[in-house]
Every structure is written in C-alpha cells, then in structure tokens.
Protein backbone atom coordinates (compact mmCIF):
# COMPACT_ATOMS: atom_id res chain seq x y z
CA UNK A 1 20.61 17.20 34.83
CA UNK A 2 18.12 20.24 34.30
CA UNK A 3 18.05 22.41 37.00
CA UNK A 4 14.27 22.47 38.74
CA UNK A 5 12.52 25.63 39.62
CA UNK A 6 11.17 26.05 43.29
CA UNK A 7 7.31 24.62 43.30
CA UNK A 8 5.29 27.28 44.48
CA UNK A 9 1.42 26.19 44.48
CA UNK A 10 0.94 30.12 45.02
CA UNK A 11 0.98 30.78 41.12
CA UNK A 12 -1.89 28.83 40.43
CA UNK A 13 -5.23 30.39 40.45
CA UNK A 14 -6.85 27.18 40.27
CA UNK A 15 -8.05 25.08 43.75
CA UNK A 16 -8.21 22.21 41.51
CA UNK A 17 -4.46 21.76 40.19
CA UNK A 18 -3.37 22.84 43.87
CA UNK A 19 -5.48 19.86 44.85
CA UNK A 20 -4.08 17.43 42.55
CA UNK A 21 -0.30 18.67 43.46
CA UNK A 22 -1.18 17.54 46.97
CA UNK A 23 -1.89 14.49 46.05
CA UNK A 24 0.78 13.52 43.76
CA UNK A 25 3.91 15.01 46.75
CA UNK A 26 1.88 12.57 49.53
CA UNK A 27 2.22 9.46 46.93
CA UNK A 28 5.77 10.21 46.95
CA UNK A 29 6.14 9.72 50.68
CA UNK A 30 4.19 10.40 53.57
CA UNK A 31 4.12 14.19 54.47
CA UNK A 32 2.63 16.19 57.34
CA UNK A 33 0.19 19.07 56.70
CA UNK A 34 3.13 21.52 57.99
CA UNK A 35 5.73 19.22 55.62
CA UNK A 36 3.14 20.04 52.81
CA UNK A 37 3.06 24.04 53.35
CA UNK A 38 6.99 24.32 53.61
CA UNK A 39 7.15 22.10 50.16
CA UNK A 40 4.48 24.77 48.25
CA UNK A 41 5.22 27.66 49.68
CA UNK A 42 0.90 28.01 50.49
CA UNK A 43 0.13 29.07 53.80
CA UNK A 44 -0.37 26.05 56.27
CA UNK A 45 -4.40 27.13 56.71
CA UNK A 46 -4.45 27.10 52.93
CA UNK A 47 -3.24 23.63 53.05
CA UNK A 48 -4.96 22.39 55.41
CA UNK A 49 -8.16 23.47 53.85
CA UNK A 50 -7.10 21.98 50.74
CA UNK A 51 -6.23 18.45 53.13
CA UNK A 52 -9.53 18.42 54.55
CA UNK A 53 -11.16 18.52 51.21
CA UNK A 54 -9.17 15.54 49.91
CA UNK A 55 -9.69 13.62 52.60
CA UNK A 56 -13.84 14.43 52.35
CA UNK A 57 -13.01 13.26 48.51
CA UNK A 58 -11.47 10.14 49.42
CA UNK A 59 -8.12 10.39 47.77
CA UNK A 60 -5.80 11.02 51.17
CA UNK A 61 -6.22 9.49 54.24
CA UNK A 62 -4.57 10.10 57.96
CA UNK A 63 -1.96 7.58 58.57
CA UNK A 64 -0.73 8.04 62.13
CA UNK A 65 2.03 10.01 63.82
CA UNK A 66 5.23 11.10 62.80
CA UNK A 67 8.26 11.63 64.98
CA UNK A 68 7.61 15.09 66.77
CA UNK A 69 10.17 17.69 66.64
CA UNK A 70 9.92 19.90 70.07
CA UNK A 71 6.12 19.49 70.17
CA UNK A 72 3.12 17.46 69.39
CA UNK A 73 3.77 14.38 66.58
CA UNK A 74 2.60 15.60 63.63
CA UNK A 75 -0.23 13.49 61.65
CA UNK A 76 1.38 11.78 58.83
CA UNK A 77 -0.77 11.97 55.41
CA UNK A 78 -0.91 9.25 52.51
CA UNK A 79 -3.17 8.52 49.81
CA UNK A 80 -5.94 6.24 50.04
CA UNK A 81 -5.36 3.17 47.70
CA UNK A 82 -9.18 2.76 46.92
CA UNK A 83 -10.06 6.80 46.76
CA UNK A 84 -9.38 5.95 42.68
CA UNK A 85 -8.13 3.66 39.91
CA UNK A 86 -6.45 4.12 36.91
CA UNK A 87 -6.27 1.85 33.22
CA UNK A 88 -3.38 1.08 31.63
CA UNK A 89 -3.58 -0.39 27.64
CA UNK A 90 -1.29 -1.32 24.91
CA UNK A 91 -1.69 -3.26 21.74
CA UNK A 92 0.02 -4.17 18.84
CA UNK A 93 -0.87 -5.94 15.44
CA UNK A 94 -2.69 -8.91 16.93
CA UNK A 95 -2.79 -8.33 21.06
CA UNK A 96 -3.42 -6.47 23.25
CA UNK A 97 -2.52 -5.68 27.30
CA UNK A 98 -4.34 -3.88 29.80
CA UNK A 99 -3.64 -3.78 33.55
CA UNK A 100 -5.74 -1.62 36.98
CA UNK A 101 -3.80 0.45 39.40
CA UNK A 102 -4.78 1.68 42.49
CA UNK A 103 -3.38 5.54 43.65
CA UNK A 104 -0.65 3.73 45.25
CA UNK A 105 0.58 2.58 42.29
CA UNK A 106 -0.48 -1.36 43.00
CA UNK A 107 -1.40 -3.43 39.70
CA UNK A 108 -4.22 -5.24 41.02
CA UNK A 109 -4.71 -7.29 37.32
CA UNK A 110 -3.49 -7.71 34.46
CA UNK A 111 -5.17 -8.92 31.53
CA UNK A 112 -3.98 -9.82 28.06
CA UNK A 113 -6.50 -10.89 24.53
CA UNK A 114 -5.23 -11.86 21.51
CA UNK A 115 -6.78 -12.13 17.79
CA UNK A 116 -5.36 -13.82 15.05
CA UNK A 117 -3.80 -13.26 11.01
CA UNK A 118 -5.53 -9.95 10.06
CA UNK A 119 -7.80 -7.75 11.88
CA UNK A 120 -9.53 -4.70 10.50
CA UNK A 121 -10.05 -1.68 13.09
CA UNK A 122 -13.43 -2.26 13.83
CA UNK A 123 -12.36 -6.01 15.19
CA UNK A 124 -9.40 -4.53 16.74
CA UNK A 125 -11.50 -1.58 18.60
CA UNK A 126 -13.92 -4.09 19.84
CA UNK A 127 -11.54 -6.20 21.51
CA UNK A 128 -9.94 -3.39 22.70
CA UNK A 129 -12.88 -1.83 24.18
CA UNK A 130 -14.36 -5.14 25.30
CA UNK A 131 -10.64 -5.80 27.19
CA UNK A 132 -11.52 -2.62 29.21
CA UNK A 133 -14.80 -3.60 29.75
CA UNK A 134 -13.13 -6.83 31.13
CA UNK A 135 -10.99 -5.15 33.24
CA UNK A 136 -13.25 -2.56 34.79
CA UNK A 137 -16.04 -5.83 36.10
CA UNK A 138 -13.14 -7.37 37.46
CA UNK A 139 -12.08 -4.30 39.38
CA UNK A 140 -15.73 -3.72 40.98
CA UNK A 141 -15.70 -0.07 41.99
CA UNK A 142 -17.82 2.61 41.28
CA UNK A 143 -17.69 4.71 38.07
CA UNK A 144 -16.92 7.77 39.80
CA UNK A 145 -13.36 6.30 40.53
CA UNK A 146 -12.42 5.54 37.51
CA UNK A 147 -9.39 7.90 37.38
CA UNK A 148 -8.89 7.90 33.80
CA UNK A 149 -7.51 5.55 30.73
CA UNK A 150 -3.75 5.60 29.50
CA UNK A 151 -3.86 4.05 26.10
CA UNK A 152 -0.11 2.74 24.21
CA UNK A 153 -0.59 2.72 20.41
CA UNK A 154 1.83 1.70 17.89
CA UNK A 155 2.47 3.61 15.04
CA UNK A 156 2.47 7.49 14.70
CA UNK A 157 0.57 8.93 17.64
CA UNK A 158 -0.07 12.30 17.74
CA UNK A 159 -0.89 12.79 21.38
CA UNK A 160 -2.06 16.27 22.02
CA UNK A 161 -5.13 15.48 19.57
CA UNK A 162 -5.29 11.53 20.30
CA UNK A 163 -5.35 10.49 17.00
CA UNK A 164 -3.49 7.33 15.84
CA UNK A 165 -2.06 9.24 12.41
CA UNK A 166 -0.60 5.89 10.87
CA UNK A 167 0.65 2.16 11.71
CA UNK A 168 2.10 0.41 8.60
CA UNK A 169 0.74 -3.29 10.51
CA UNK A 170 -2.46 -2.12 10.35
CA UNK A 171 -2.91 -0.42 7.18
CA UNK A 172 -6.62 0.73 8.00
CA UNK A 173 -5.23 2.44 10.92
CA UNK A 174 -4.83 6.00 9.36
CA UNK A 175 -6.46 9.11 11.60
CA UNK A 176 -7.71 6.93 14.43
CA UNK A 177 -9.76 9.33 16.94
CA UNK A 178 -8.91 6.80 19.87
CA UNK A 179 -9.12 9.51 22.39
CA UNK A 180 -11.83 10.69 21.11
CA UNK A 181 -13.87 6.86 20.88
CA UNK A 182 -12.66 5.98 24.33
CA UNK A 183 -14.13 8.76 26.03
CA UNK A 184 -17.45 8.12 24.36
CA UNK A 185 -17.21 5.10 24.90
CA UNK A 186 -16.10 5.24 28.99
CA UNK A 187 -17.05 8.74 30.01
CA UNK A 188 -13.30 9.34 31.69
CA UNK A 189 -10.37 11.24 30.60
CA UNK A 190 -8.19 9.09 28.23
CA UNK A 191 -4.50 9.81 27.42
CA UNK A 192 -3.09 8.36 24.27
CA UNK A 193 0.78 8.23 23.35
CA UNK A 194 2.88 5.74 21.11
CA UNK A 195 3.56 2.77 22.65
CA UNK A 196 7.56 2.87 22.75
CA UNK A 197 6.98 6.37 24.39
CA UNK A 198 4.76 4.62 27.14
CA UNK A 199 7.13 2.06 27.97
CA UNK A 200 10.11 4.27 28.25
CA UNK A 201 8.27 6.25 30.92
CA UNK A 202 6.99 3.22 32.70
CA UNK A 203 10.91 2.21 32.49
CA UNK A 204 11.72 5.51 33.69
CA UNK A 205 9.21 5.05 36.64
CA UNK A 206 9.55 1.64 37.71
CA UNK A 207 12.22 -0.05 35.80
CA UNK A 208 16.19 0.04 34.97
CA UNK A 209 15.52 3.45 33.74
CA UNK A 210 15.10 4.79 37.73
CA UNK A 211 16.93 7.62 38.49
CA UNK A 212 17.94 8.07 34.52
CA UNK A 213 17.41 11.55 33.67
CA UNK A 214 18.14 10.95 29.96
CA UNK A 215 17.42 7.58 28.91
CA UNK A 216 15.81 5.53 25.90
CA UNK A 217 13.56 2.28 25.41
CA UNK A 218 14.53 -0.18 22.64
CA UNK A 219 12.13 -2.65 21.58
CA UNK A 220 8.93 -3.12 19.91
CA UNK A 221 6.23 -6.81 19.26
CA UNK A 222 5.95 -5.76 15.60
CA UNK A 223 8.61 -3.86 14.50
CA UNK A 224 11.56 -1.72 16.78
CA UNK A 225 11.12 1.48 17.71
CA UNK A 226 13.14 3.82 20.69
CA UNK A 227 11.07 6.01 23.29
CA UNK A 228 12.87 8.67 24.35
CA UNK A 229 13.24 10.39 27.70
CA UNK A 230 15.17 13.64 27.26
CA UNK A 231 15.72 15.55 30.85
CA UNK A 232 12.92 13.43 33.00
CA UNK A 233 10.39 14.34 29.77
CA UNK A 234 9.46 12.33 27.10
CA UNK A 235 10.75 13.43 23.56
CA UNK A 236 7.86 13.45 20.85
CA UNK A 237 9.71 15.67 18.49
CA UNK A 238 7.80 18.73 16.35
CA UNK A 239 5.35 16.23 14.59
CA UNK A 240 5.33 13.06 16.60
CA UNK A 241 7.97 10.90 14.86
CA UNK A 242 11.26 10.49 17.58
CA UNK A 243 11.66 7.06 18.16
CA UNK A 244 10.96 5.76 14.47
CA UNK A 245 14.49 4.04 15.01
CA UNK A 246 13.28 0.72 12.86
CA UNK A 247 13.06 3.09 9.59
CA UNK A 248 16.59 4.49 9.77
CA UNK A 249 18.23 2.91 6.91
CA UNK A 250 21.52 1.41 7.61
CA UNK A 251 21.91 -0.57 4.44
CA UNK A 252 22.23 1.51 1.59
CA UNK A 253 22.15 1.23 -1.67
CA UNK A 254 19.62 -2.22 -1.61
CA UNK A 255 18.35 -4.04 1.29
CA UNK A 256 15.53 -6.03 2.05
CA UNK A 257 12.11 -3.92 1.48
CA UNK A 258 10.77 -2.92 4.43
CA UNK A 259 6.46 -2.09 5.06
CA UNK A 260 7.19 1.61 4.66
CA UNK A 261 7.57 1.07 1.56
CA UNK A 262 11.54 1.76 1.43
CA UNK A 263 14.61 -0.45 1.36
CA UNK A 264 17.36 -1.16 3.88
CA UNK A 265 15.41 -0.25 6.89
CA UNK A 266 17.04 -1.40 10.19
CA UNK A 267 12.96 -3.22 10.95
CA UNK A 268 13.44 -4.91 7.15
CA UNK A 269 16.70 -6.59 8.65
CA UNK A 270 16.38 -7.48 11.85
CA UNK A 271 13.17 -6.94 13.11
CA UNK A 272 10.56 -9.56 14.84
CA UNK A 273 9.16 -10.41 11.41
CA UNK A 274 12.52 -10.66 9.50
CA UNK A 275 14.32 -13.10 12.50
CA UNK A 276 10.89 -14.74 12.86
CA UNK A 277 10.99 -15.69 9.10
CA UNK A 278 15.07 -17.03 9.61
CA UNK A 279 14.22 -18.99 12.64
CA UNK A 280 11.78 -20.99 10.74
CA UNK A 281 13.57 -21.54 7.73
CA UNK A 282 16.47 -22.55 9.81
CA UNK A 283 14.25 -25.07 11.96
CA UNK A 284 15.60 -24.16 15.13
CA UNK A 285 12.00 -23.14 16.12
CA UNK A 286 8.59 -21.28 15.80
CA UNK A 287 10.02 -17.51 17.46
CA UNK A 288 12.11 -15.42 18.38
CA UNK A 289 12.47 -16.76 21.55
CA UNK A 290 13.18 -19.96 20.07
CA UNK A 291 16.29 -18.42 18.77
CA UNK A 292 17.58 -17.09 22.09
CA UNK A 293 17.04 -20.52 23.46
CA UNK A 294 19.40 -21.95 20.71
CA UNK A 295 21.76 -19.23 21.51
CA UNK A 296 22.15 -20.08 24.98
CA UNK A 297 22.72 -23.98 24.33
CA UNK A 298 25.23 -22.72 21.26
CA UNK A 299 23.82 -23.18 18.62
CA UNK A 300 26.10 -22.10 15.98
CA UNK A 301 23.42 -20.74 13.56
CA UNK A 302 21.74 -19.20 15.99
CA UNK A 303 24.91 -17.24 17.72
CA UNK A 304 25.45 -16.72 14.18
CA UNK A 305 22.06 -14.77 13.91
CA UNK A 306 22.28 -12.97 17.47
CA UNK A 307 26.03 -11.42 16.00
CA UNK A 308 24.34 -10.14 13.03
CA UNK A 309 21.51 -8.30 14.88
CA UNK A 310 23.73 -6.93 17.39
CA UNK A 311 26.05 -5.38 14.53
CA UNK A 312 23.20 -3.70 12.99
CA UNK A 313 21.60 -2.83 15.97
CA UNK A 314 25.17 -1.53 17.25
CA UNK A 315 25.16 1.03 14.39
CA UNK A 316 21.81 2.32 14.76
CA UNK A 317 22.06 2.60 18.77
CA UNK A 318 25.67 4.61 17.90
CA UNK A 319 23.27 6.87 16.13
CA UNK A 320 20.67 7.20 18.95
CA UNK A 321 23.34 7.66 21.33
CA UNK A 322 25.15 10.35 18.81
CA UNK A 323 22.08 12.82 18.90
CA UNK A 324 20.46 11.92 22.45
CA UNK A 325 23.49 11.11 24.69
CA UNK A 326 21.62 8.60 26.93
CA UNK A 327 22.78 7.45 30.50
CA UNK A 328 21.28 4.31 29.71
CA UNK A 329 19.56 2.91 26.46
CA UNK A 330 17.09 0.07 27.89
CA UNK A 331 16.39 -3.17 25.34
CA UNK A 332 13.11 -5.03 25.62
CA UNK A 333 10.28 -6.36 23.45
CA UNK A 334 11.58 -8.81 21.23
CA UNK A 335 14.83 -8.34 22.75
CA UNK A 336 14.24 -9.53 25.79
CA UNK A 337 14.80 -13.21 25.76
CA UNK A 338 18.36 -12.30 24.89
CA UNK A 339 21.64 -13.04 27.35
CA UNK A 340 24.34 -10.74 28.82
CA UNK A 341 26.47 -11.89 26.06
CA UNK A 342 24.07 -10.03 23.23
CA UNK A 343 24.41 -7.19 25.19
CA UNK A 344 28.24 -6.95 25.83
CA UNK A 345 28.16 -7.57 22.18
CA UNK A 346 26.09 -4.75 21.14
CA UNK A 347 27.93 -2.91 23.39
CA UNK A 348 30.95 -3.82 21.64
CA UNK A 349 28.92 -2.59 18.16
CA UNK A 350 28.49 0.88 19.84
CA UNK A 351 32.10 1.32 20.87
CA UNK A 352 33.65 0.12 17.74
CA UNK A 353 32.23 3.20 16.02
CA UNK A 354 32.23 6.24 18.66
CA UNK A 355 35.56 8.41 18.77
CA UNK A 356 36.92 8.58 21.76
CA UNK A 357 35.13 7.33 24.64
CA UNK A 358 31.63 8.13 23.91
CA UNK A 359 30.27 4.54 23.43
CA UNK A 360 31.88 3.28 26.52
CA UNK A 361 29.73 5.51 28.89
CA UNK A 362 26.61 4.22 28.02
CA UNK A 363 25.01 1.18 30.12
CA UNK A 364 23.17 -1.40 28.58
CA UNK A 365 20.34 -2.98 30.30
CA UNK A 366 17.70 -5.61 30.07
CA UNK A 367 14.14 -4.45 30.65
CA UNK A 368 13.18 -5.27 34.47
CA UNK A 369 9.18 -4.70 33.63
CA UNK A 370 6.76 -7.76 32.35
CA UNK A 371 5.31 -8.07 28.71
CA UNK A 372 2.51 -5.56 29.68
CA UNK A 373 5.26 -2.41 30.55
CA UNK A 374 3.78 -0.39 28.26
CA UNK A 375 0.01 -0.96 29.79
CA UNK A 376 1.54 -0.21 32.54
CA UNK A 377 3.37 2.83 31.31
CA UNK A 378 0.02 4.16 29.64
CA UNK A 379 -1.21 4.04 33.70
CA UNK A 380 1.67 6.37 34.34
CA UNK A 381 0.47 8.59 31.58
CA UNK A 382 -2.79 8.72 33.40
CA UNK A 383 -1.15 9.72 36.74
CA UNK A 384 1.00 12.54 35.13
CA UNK A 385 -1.97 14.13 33.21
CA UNK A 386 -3.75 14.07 36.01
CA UNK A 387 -1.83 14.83 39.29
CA UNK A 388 1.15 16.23 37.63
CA UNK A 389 0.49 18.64 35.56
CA UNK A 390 1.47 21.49 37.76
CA UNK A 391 5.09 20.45 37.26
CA UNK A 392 5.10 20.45 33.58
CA UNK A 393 2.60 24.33 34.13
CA UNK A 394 5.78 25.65 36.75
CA UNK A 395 8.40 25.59 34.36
C-alpha cells in the first residue's frame, strides 16, 4: 500500500477546494470543528469560518454533542442529506441504468429503460437524456442541487476530454462529445469514464472490493472488459485502453472472429454474445442466465460450457494478475449468475499456470452490488470530482 502524504488544506490558495475537503472528511464520519482543524492542519478560526459557510450553503449540518474531553462537548458536524444530489448513468448496447444519491451516499431510485435490435446514437442519446430527465422529476428538488452527472460508457472513453472515442456495439459511436451534450443539455458538471472503470470504483467503494487497495472488476452486458484500481486510483493507461481484457487473444493462430475485426479474441469465445448463441442452440434456454440455472441442477452440457469459460477466462485473468498483482479480481456482469463452484474453478485456471504461488494469493469474489453498479459507480465519479479533488491535487 502507497504511503499517503499528510493533508494540509494550508497549500491551497483556493476557499473553494478547502470547502469541498470539509465536506468530503465530515461524510466520512462525524467530526468536530476542533477534529476538523487538527485533520488539515488550518487554524481552528479558519475552519470554523469555512463551517459556518457550509452550513449557510446547506451542505453540513450540526448534529449534536460529542463526548467532551476535560471541557465542554464538542458539536458534532455531518452533512446534510438534502443540501445536494448527485446522478449516476450507465448504458450498454440496448439499456440503460441511472440511479439519485443524496450527500450521504443514499440511492433514493433507481431507474432502468431499455430499446430494442439496433439503435443509432441519436435514439440512444434521447433515451439517455430522457432517462435523466426521468430521474431528476422523480427526485423533486431544485436545480441548484443538482450536484453533478457521473456518466458509465462502454467502449473507449477518453475521460479528461469526455468523448466516447469508439464502441464496436455501436458502430456510429465514434468521437461522442457526451460531456460536452450533457452539460448543454443539464447545465451541471458531468463526469464521463468507461463503464468497467465505473464499476470497479463503485466496487472499490461499496462492494467486495472495500478495503482493496489494488483490485480489478471483471465483467461487462456486451462484451468483457476489467476496470482497474491500481493503489486506491483507477488505471486508464496513457491513451485510455486498460481494461480491454475481451480483445486479448488467447487463441492463436484461428479462432472465432471477434467485432474488432480480429480473430481469437477472449469476447469472440466466451463472451455474452458467443454463450448466448450456445445456449440457444443447445435449448437449455433464452440467456446466459439460463445456462447458470442448468449448471446448478447439472446439467451436463451446461457444466460442460461453464468449464470451458472458466479455462479461458483462467488464462486471461493469469495475465491480468501477471502485470497488475491484484488483492482481489471481482467477477460480475454476465458472470454473475454463476456458483462458487465456477469460481473455485477459475481459480483453479489461474493457479494451474502461475509459478510458484502467485495464483493462490488472489481471492475471487462475486460482485455484492445490483445490475446498476456501474450507475452507481458513475455517482462516485461525481463525488470524487467534486469533493475530492484535493486528494488527488496533495500528492
């Protein structure tokens, strides 16, 4: 684990960020005025100043007395649930998710639209748009506390711009300004990252991924991709492509062709399309989640399937867990129907081919969040660009 420098609130010029850090060390746990000083280093006048503002602007509240130490109780400060909101939204090929938080971190709703066979992106952007249209009626609050929108896109996502570079589901997506058209369209800040990325945080944040420094997010509704968090930060790599783990080849020469255009792709063999065209053709059902229904009454075509994907998928985790070294490699998505039994077998995969030890110190998990994680993770991205960007500014 990455050794953390001090926070000290006194090398930022700005009232604004010292503001914000205030916020986000109250939603972690109640804190004093005096508890806030000693944690920033600012003088406790400073602080309180800064206190008396947020509390004018509705984002902390006083909360009562905590247990005094030699003197007076101090006045215990937390953040005020309604004092903002922020948006969460993910979608894929043909749906979409979007879910409201409060500052406390509540999901007050979650909502979910769907369109079917083929969409071009001007149907897809007005579902999308008309979802958060949706979502912000239901919520009933003034503009003005609208935090911001976090929005999960699959594909290549270059973040710092918001642009949506390429998605090989949708081939129309190519250069999507979605940062850009969502802020038009909503007057807020919007934060756009890839959807495998979002998830991985919102793992990281409120799932089996808690307390994982170093972790990754395996999964995916179209195809499978791996979101990546590298020392508590997510890894984008230099032009936005970590993660792409459905378009590492693992069967070479030949293989199945994959929508990238190339063959043998680790997506091409086993991913939601490719086991959603087997289960048909085998009758045992309409899904994926058909088959992991077979596999748990035994089905012997179906266990037959499940051992097939977890050898492939064994090779390419090895891989991930080669370069990254993981504490924890999370499965979800289309994966998450599956039993313990998938797992220990994967797990199996991964040890079979690591020297030594390495692929024994891994732990496989099962994702703990709903189908909407990475709405809810694209929340989190709100929350971090807003209220924590003094820790990513301090080193």
């Amino acid at each position: 684990m990455r050794s953390t420098p001090p926070l000290n609130l006194n090398n930022f010029r700005y009232r604004d960020v010292k503001k914000k850090c205030l916020v986000d060390l109250v939603a972690q746990r109640q804190q004093s005025r005096f508890d806030l000083a000693q944690a920033t280093r600012m003088s406790p006048s400073t602080v309180s100043q800064l206190v008396d503002e947020l509390i004018r602007d509705g984002l902390l509240v006083e909360a009562g007395y905590g247990a005094p130490e030699g003197g007076r109780p101090p006045i215990l400060l937390d953040v005020n649930p309604e004092g903002g909101y922020l948006v969460g939204l993910e979608f894929a090929a043909h749906s979409a998710f979007g879910i409201a938080q409060n500052l406390r971190g509540d999901v007050l709703l979650e909502e979910e639209t769907s369109w079917g066979g083929a969409a071009d992106q001007e149907h897809i952007w007005e579902h999308l748009t008309e979802l958060v249209r949706h979502i912000l009626a239901q919520l009933a609050v003034p503009a003005e506390r609208l935090i911001g929108i976090g929005v999960a896109s699959p594909g290549r996502v270059d973040s710092v711009n918001g642009v949506v570079e390429y998605f090989s589901h949708l081939p129309d997506w190519r250069n999507v300004p979605v940062r850009a058209q969502m802020e038009e369209a909503f007057g807020v800040p919007v934060h756009l990252d890839q959807n495998m990325r979002a998830t991985a945080l919102a793992e990281h944040v409120y799932g089996a991924g808690r307390g994982h420094e170093t972790m990754a997010y395996v999964g995916g509704r179209d195809g499978i991709g791996a979101g990546l968090m590298l020392n508590g930060d997510l890894f984008r790599g230099s032009s936005f492509t970590a993660g792409q783990l459905g378009h590492s080849v693992i069967a070479w020469p030949g293989g199945p062709l994959c929508k990238c255009g190339r063959r043998g792709c680790l997506e091409a063999i086993v991913g939601p399309a490719a086991l959603d065209q087997e289960v048909q053709e085998l009758g045992l059902g309409k899904s994926i989640d058909a088959l992991w229904d077979a596999c748990r009454r035994g089905e012997p075509r179906a266990l037959a399937i499940a051992e097939r994907v977890a050898q492939y998928l064994g090779v390419a985790l090895w891989n991930l867990v080669a370069f990254t070294d993981p504490s924890l490699i999370v499965l979800g998505g289309y994966l998450r129907g599956a039993d313990d039994r998938f797992l220990h077998r994967i797990k199996e995969a991964i040890s079979e081919r690591a020297p030594v030890d390495y692929g024994t110190k891994v732990r496989l998990a099962s994702t703990q969040l709903p189908a909407s994680g990475g709405a809810l993770g694209a929340a989190v991205l709100v929350w971090r660009n807003t209220f924590q960007a003094y820790r990513f500014a301090n080193g």
